[in-house]
C-alpha atoms as a PDB file:
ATOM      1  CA  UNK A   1      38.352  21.391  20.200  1.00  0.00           C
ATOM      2  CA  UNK A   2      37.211  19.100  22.586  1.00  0.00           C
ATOM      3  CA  UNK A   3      38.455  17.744  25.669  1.00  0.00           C
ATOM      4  CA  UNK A   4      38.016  13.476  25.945  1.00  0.00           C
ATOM      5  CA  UNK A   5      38.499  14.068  29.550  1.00  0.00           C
ATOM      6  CA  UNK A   6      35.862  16.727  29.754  1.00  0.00           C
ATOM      7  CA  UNK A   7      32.877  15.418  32.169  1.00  0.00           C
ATOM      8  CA  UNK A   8      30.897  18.316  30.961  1.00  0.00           C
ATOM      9  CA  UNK A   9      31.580  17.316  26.808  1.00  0.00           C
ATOM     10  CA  UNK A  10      32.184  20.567  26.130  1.00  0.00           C
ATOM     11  CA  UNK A  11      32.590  21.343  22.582  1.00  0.00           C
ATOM     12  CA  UNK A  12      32.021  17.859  21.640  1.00  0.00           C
ATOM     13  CA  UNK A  13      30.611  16.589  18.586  1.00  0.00           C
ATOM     14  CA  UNK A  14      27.443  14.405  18.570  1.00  0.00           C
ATOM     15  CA  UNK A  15      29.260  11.639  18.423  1.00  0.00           C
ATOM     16  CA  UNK A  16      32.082  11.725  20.930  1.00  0.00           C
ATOM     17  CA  UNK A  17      35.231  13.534  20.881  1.00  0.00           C
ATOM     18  CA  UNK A  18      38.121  11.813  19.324  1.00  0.00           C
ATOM     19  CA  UNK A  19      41.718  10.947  20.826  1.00  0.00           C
ATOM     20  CA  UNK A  20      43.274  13.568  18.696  1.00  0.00           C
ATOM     21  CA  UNK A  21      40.837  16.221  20.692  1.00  0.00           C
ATOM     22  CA  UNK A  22      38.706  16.883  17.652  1.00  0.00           C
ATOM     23  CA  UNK A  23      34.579  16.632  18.239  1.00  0.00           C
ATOM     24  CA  UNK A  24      32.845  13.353  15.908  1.00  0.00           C
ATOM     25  CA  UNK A  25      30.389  14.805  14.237  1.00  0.00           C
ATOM     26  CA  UNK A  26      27.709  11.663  12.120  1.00  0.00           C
ATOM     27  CA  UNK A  27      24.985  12.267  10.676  1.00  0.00           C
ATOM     28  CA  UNK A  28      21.538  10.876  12.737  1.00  0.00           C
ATOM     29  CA  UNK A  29      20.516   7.729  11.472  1.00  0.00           C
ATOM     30  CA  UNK A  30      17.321   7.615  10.010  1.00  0.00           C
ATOM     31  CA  UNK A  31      14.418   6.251  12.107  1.00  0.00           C
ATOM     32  CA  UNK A  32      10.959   4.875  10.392  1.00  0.00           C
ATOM     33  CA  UNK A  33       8.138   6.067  12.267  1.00  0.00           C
ATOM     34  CA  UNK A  34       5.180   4.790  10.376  1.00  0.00           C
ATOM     35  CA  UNK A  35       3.450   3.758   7.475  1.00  0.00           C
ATOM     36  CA  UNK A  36       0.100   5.135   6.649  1.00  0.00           C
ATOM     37  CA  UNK A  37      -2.313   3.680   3.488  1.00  0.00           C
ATOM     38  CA  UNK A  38      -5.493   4.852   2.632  1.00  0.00           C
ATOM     39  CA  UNK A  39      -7.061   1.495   2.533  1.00  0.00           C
ATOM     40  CA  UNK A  40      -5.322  -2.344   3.168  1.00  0.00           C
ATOM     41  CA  UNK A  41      -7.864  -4.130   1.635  1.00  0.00           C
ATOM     42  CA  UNK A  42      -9.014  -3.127  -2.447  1.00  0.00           C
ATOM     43  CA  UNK A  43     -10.614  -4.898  -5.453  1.00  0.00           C
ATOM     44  CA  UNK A  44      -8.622  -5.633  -8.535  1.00  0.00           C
ATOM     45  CA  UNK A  45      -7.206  -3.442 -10.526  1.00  0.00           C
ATOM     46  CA  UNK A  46      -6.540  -0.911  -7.869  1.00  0.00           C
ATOM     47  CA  UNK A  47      -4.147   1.736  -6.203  1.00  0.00           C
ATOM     48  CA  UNK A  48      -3.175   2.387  -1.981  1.00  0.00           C
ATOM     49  CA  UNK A  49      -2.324   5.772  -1.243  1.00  0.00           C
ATOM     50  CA  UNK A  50       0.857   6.044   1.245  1.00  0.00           C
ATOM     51  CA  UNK A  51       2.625   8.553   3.377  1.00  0.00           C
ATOM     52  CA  UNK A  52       5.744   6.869   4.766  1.00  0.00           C
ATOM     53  CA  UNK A  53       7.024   9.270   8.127  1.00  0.00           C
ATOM     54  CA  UNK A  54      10.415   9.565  10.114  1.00  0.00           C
ATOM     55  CA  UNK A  55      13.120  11.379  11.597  1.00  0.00           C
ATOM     56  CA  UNK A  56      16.986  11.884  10.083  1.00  0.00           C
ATOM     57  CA  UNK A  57      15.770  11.187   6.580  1.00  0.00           C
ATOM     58  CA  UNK A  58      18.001  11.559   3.665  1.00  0.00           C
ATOM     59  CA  UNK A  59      15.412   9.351   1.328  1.00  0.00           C
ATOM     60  CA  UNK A  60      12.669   7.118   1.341  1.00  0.00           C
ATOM     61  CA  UNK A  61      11.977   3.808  -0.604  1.00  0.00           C
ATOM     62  CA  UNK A  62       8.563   2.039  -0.448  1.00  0.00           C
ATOM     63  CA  UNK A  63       8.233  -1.441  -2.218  1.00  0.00           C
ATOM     64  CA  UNK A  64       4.854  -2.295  -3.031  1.00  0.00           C
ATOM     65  CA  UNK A  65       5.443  -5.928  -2.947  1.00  0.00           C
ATOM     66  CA  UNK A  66       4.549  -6.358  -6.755  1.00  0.00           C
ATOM     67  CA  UNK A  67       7.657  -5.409  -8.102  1.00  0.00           C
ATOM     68  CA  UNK A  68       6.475  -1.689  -7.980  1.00  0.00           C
ATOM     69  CA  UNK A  69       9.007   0.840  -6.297  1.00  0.00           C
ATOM     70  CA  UNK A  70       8.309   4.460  -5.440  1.00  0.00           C
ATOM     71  CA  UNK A  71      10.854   6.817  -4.054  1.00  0.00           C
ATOM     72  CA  UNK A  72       9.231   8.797  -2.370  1.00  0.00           C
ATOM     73  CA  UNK A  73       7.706   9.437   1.010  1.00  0.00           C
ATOM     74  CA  UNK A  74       4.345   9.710  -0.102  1.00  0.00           C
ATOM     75  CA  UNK A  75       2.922   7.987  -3.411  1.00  0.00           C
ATOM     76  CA  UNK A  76       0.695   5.389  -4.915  1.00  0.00           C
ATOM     77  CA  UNK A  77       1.006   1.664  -5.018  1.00  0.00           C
ATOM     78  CA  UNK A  78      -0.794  -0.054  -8.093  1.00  0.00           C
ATOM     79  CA  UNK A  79      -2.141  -3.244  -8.119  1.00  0.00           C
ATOM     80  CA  UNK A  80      -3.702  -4.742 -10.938  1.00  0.00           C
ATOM     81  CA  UNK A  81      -4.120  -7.953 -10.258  1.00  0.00           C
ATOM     82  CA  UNK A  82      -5.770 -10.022  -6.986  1.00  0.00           C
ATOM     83  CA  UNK A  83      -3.298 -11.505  -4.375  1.00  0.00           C
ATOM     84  CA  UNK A  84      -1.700 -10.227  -0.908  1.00  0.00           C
ATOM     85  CA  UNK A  85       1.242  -7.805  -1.121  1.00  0.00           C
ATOM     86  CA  UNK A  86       3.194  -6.785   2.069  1.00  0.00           C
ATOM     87  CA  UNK A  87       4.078  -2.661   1.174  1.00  0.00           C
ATOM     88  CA  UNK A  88       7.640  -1.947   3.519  1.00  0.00           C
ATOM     89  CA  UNK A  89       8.922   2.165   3.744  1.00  0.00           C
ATOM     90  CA  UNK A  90      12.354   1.716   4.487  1.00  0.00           C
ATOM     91  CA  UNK A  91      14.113   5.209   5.032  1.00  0.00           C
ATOM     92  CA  UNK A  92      18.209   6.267   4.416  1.00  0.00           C
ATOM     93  CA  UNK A  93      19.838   8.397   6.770  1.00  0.00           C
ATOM     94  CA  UNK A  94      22.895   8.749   8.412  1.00  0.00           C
ATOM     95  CA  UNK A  95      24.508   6.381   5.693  1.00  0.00           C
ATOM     96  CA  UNK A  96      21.769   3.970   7.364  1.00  0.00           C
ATOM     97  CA  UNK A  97      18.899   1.681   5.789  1.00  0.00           C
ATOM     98  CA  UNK A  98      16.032   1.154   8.447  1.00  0.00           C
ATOM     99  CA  UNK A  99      12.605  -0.370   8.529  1.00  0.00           C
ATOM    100  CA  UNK A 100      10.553  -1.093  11.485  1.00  0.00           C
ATOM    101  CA  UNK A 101       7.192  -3.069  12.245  1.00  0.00           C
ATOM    102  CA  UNK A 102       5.442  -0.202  12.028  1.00  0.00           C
ATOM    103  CA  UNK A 103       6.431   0.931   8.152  1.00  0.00           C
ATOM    104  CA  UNK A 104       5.011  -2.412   7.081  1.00  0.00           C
ATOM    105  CA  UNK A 105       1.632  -2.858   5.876  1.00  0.00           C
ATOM    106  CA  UNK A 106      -0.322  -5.737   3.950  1.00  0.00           C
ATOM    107  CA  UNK A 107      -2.138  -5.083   0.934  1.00  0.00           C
ATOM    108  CA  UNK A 108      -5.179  -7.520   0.609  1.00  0.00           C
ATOM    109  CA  UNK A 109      -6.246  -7.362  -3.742  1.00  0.00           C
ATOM    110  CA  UNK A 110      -9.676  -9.152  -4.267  1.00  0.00           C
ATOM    111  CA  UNK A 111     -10.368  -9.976  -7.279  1.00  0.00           C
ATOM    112  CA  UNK A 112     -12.949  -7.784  -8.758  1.00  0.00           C
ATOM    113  CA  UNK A 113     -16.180  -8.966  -9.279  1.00  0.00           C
ATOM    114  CA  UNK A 114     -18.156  -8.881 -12.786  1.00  0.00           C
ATOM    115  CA  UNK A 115     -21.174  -9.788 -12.188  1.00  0.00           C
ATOM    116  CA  UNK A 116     -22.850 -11.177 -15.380  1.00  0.00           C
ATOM    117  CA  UNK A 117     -26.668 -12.489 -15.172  1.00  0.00           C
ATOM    118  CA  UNK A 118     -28.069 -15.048 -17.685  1.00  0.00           C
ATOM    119  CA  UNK A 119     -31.676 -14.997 -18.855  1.00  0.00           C
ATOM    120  CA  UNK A 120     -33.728 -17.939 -19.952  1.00  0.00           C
ATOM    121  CA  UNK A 121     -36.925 -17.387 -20.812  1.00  0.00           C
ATOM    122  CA  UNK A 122     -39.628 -19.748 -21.683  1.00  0.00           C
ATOM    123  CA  UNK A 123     -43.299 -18.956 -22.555  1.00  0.00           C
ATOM    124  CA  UNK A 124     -45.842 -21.209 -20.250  1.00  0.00           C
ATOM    125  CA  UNK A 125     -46.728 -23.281 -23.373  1.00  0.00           C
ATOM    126  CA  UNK A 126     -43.038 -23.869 -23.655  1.00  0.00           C
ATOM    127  CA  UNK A 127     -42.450 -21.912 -26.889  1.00  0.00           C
ATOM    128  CA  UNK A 128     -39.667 -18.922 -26.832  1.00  0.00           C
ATOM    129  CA  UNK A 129     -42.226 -16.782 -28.532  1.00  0.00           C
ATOM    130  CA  UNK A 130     -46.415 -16.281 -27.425  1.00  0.00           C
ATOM    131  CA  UNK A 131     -48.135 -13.513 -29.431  1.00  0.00           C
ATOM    132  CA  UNK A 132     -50.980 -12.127 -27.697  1.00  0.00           C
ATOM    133  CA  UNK A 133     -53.411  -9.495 -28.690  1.00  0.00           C
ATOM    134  CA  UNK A 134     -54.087  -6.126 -26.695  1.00  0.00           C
ATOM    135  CA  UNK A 135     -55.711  -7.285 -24.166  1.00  0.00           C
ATOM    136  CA  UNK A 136     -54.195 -10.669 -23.374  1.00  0.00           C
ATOM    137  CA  UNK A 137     -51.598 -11.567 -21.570  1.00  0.00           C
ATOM    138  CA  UNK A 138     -48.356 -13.343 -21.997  1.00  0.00           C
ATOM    139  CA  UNK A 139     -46.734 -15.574 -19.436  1.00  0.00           C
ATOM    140  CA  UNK A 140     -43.285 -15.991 -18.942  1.00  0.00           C
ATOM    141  CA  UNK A 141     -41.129 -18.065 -16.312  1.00  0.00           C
ATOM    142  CA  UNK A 142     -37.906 -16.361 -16.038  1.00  0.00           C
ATOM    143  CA  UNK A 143     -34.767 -17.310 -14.526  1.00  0.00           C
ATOM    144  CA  UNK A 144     -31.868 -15.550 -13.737  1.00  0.00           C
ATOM    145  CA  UNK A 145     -28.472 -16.755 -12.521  1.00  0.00           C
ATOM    146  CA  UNK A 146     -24.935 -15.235 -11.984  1.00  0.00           C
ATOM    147  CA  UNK A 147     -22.572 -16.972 -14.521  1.00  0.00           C
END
């Protein structure tokens, strides 16, 4: 029993002591610490590694910003295609649903490259094709561009 009177707040709960003399006891409400990702900016198709940390934590949530949810603290975010995704932790405790600044991230996706070369060749006489014997040579202009 507790005392509302008490100055000391002896045998009171954690969260007060009610009129009836009986101590409030509430669960901690969760607190987000942080949001860690291996990398913020990838290529296309890709995946961010996360590890979402806090205090009073019943569960953890962590939207991807692609439609993607993982519940769990720690996981992996997949992002096939290119664009900019803002990844949020948001942590229950406490009957509580928090998020801070610092359990948000965003996920830059570039697209990834293929590089593809084209060759045109063209024989210094101007035919595709220049036979040549052992100890001739054949001359070629080549070009090569990224398509």
């Amino acid at each position: 029993m507790c005392d509302p009177n008490d100055s000391s707040r002896t045998g009171w709960g954690n969260s007060g002591c009610s009129n009836t003399c009986e101590p409030i006891n509430l669960d901690p409400e969760a607190v987000c610490d942080s949001l860690s990702v291996d990398d913020t900016t990838i290529h296309a198709p890709g995946n961010v590694d996360f590890t979402c940390s806090g205090r009073n934590v019943d569960s953890t949530r962590v939207t991807c910003g692609n439609g993607q949810t993982v519940n769990s603290a720690t996981g992996t975010c997949s992002y096939p295609h290119a664009g900019t995704y803002e990844m949020v932790c948001t942590m229950t405790g406490g009957g509580v649903s928090v998020t801070s600044p610092s359990c948000k991230k965003t996920i830059t996706v570039n697209s990834n490259l293929n590089p593809a070369i084209q060759i045109e060749k063209t024989a210094l006489d101007g035919s595709d094709i220049q036979t040549v014997g052992s100890s001739n040579t054949a001359r070629f202009k080549i070009r090569v561009k990224n398509v």
